[in-house]
Protein backbone atom coordinates (compact mmCIF):
# COMPACT_ATOMS: atom_id res chain seq x y z
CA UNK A 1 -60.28 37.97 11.47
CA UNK A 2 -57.46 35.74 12.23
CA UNK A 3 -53.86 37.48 12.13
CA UNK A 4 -50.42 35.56 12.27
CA UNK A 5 -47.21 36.89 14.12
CA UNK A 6 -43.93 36.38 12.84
CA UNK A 7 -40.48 37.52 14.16
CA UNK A 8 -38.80 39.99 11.88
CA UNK A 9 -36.66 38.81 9.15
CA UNK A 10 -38.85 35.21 8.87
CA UNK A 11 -40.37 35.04 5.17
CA UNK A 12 -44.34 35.29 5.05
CA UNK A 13 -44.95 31.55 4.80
CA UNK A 14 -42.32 30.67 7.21
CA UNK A 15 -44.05 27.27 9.09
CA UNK A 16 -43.23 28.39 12.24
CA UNK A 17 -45.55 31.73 12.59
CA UNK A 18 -48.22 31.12 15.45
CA UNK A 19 -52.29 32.34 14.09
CA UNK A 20 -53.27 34.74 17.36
CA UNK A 21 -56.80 33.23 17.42
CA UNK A 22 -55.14 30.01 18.09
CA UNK A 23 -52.90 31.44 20.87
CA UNK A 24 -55.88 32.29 22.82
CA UNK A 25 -57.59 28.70 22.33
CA UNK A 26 -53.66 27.38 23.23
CA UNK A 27 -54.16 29.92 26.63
CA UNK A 28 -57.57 28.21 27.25
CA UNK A 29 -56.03 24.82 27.15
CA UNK A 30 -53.41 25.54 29.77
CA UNK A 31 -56.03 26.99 32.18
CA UNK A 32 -57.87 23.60 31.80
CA UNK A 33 -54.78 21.29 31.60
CA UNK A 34 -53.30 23.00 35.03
CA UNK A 35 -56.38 23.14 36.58
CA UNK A 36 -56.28 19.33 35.92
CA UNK A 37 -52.87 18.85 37.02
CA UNK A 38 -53.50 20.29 40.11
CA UNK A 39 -56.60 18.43 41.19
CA UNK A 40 -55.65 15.06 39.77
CA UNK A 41 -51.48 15.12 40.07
CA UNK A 42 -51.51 14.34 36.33
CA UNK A 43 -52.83 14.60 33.18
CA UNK A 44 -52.10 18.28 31.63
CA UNK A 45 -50.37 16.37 28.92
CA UNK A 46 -52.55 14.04 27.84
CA UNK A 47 -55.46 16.98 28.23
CA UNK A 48 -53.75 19.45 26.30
CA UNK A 49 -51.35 17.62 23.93
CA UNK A 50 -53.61 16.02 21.31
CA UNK A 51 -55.87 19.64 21.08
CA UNK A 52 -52.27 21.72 20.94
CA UNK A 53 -50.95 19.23 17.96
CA UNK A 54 -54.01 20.11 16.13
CA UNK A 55 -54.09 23.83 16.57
CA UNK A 56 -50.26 24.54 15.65
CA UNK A 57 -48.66 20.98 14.38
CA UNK A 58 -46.85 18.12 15.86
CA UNK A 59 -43.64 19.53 15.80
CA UNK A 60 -44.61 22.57 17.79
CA UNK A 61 -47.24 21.55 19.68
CA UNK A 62 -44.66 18.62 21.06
CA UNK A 63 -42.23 21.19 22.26
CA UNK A 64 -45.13 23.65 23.37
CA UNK A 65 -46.18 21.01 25.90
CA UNK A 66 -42.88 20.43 26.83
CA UNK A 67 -42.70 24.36 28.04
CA UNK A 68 -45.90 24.23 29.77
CA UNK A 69 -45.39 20.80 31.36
CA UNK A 70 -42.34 21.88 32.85
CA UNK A 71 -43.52 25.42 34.07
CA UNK A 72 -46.41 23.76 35.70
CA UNK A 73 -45.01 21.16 36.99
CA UNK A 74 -42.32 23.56 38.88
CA UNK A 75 -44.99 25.80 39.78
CA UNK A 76 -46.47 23.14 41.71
CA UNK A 77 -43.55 21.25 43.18
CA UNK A 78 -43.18 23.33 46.23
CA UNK A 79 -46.98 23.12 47.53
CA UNK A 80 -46.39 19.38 47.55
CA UNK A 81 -42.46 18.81 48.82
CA UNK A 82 -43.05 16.91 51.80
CA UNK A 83 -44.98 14.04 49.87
CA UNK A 84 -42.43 14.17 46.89
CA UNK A 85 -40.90 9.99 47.00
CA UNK A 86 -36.96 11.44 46.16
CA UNK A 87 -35.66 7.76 45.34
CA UNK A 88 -38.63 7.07 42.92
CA UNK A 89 -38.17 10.49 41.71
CA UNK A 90 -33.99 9.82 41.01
CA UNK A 91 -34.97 5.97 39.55
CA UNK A 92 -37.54 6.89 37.49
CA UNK A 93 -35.83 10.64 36.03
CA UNK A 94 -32.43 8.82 35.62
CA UNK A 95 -33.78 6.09 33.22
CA UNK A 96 -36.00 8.65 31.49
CA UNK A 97 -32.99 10.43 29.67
CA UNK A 98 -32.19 6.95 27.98
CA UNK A 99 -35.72 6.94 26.41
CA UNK A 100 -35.44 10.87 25.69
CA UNK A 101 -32.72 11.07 23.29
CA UNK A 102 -33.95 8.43 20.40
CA UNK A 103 -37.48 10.22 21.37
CA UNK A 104 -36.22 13.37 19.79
CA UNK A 105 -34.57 12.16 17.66
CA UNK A 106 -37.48 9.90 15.91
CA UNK A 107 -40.09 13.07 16.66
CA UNK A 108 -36.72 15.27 14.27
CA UNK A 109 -37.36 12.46 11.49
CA UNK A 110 -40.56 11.92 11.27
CA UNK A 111 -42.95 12.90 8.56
CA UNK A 112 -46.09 15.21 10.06
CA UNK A 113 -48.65 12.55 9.38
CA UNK A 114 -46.40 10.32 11.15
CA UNK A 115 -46.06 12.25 14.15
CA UNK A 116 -50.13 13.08 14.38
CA UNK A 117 -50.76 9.66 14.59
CA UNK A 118 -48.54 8.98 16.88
CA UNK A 119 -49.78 11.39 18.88
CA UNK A 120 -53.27 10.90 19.11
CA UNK A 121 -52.04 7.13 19.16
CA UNK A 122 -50.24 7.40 22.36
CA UNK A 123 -52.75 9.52 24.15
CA UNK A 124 -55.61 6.80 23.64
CA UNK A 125 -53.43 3.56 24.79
CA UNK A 126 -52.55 5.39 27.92
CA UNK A 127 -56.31 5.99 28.37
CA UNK A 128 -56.82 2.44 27.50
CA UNK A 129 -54.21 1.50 29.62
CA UNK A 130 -55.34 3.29 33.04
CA UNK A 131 -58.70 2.17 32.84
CA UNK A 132 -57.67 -1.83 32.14
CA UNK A 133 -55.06 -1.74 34.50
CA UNK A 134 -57.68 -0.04 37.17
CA UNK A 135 -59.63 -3.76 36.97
CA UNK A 136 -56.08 -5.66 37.35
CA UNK A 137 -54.76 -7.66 40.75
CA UNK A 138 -51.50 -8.04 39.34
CA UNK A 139 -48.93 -6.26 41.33
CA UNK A 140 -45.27 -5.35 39.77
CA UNK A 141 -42.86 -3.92 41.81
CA UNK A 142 -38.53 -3.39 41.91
CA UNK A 143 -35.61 -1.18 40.19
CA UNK A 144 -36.14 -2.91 36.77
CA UNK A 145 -40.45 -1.95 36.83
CA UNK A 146 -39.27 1.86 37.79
CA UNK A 147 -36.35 1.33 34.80
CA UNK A 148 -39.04 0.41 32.07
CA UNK A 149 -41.41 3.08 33.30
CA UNK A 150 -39.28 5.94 33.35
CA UNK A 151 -37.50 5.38 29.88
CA UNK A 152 -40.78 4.55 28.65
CA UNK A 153 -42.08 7.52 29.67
CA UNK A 154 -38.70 9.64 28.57
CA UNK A 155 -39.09 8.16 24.62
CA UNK A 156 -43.32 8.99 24.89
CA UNK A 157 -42.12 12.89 26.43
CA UNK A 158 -39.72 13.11 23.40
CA UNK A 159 -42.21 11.91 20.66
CA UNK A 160 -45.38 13.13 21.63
CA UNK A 161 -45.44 15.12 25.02
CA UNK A 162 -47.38 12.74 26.79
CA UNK A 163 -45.19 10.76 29.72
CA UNK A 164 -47.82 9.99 32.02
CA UNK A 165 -49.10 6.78 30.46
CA UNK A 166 -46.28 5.09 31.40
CA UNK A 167 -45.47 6.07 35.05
CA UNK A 168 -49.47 6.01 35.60
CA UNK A 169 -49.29 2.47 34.63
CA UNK A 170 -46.35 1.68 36.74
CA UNK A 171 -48.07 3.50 39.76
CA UNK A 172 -51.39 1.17 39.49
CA UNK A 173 -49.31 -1.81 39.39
CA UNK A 174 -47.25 -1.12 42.00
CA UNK A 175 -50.07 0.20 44.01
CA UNK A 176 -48.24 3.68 44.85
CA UNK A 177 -50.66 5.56 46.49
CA UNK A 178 -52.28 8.53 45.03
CA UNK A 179 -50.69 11.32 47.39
CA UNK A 180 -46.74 10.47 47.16
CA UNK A 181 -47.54 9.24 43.33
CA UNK A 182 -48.99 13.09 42.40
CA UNK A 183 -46.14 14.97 44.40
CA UNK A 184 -43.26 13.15 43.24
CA UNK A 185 -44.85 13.14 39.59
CA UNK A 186 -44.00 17.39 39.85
CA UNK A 187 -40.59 17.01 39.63
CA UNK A 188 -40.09 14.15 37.72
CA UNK A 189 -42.31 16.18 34.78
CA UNK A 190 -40.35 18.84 35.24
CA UNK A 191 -36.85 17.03 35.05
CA UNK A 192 -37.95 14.72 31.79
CA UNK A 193 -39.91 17.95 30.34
CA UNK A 194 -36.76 20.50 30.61
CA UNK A 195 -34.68 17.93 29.30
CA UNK A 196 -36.58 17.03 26.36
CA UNK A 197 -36.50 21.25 25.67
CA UNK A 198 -32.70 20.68 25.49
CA UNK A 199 -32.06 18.11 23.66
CA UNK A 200 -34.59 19.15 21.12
CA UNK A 201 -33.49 22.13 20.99
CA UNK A 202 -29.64 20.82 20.52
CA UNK A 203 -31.19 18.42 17.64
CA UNK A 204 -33.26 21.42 15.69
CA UNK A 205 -32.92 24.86 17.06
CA UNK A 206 -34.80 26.10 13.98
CA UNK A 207 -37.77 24.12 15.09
CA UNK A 208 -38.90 25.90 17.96
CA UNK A 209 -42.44 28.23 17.66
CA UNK A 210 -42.62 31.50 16.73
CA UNK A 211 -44.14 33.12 19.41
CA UNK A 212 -43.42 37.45 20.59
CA UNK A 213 -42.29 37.69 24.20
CA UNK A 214 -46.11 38.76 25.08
CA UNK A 215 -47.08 35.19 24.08
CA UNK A 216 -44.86 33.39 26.34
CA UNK A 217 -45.97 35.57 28.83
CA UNK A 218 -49.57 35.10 28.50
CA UNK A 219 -49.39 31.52 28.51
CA UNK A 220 -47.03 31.37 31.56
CA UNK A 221 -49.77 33.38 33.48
CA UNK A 222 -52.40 30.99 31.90
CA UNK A 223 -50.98 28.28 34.09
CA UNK A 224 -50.41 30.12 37.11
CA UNK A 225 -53.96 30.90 37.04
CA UNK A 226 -55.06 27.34 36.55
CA UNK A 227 -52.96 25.96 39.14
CA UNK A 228 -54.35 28.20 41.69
CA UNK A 229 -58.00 27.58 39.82
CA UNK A 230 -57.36 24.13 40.19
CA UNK A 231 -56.39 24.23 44.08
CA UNK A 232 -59.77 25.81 44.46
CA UNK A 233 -61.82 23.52 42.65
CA UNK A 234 -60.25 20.80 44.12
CA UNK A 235 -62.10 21.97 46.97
CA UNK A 236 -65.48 20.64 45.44
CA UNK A 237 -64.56 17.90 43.05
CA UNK A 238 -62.94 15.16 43.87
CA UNK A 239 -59.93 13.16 42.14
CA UNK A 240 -62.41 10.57 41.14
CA UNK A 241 -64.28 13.42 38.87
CA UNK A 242 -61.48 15.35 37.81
CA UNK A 243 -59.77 12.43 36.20
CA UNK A 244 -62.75 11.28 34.78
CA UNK A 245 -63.10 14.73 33.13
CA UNK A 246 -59.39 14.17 31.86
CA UNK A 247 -60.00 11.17 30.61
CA UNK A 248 -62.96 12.04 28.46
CA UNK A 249 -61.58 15.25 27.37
CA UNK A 250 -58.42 14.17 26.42
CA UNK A 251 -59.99 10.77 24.54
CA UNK A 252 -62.13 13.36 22.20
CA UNK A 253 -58.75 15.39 21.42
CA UNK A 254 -56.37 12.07 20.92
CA UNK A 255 -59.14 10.32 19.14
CA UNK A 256 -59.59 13.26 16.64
CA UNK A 257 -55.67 13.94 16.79
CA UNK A 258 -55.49 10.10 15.32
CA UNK A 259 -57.94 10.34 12.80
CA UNK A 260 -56.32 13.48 11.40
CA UNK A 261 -53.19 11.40 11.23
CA UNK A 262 -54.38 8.36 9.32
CA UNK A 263 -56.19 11.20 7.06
CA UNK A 264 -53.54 12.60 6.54
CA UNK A 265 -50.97 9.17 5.75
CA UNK A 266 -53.87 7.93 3.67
């Protein structure tokens, strides 16, 4: 039987109260989505963002991706310093905080049914997005591509927890290779993740899950052991397969993320 924790003082029905037997599925999804962001450089988000909306709402699930993406991402930034690209990294983090702050703000106004679709929404035109652009031989390069990327990818963050759409587009045109493109993506997640927290946080404190200091715990150890899960499976799979996994994973999860959300405004 399914229990709910609440934090003293918070009425019975308060929205915020976390169901336990979701916690554990929301533990099982950061395993997976670090294991994936260590193999493939990318894609915890759009793994574990559509599956999280679902289990505890957009609101929450948004700013629970926001704490794992950043915790990860840190986690991981100093097993791949030396291929970290610092001036992408400062272009594409600077612009990002101009996309961030009307982000929030929309995610604040939003109705739920609203947010689930765009959500799920998101998650499948940056699927649609990497494999179409995988085909293309245009090539875009320069300050103003990095510009559009990063703010694009701040106002996604913001909204829906999902930034790497953007920047993964960016990288294919641009032809970054896969190496400096992962490392430099660590920081750069981290950066427009912890910001997001903030400003979110500054926008609705009262909006933030309600989860006992065992919880946060449990979760933070959930990544650690996927990130050092994922460095040993990335022994035997290769990027090719591991983003192929996170691709068809996370189209499943956004695709039933959307359909919940047109349910739902319907």
């Amino acid at each position: 039987m399914c229990r709910t924790i609440r934090r003293p003082g918070r009425a019975p029905g308060y929205a915020g109260s976390v169901d336990v037997m979701a916690l554990w599925l929301v533990v099982g999804l950061a395993v997976i989505g670090a294991v994936a962001q260590r193999v493939a450089g990318l894609g915890f988000a759009m793994l574990v963002a559509p599956f999280l909306v679902l289990l505890v709402g957009p609101q929450h699930g948004v700013f629970l991706i926001n704490v794992f993406g950043a915790v990860s991402s840190l986690l991981i930034v100093p097993r791949v310093w030396r291929d970290i690209d610092f001036s992408m990294y400062r272009w594409l983090a600077l612009s990002a905080v101009a996309g961030i702050i009307p982000g929030a703000l929309l995610a604040a106004l939003l109705p739920e049914a609203v947010l689930y679709t765009v959500v799920g929404g998101l998650v499948l035109v940056g699927l649609l997005l990497s494999v179409a652009l995988s085909r293309t031989a245009v090539v875009v390069r320069g300050k103003p591509a990095r510009a559009v990327a990063g703010t694009a990818a701040g106002l996604t963050t913001a909204m829906a927890g999902v930034g790497g759409p953007a920047v993964s587009a960016y990288a294919v045109l641009a032809r970054w290779p896969q190496r400096p493109f992962a490392a430099t993506l660590q920081p750069f997640f981290a950066t427009v993740a912890a910001t997001t927290l903030a400003v979110k946080l500054a926008i609705d404190p009262a909006g933030t899950p309600v989860l006992e200091w065992w919880m946060w715990a449990v979760m933070v150890a959930a990544i650690v052991v996927g990130i050092f899960g994922g460095e040993w499976v990335g022994r035997f799979v290769t990027d090719r397969a591991a983003r192929l996994f996170v691709l068809l994973l996370a189209f499943v999860g956004a695709l039933m993320t959307f359909v919940k959300g047109l349910a739902s405004l319907a």
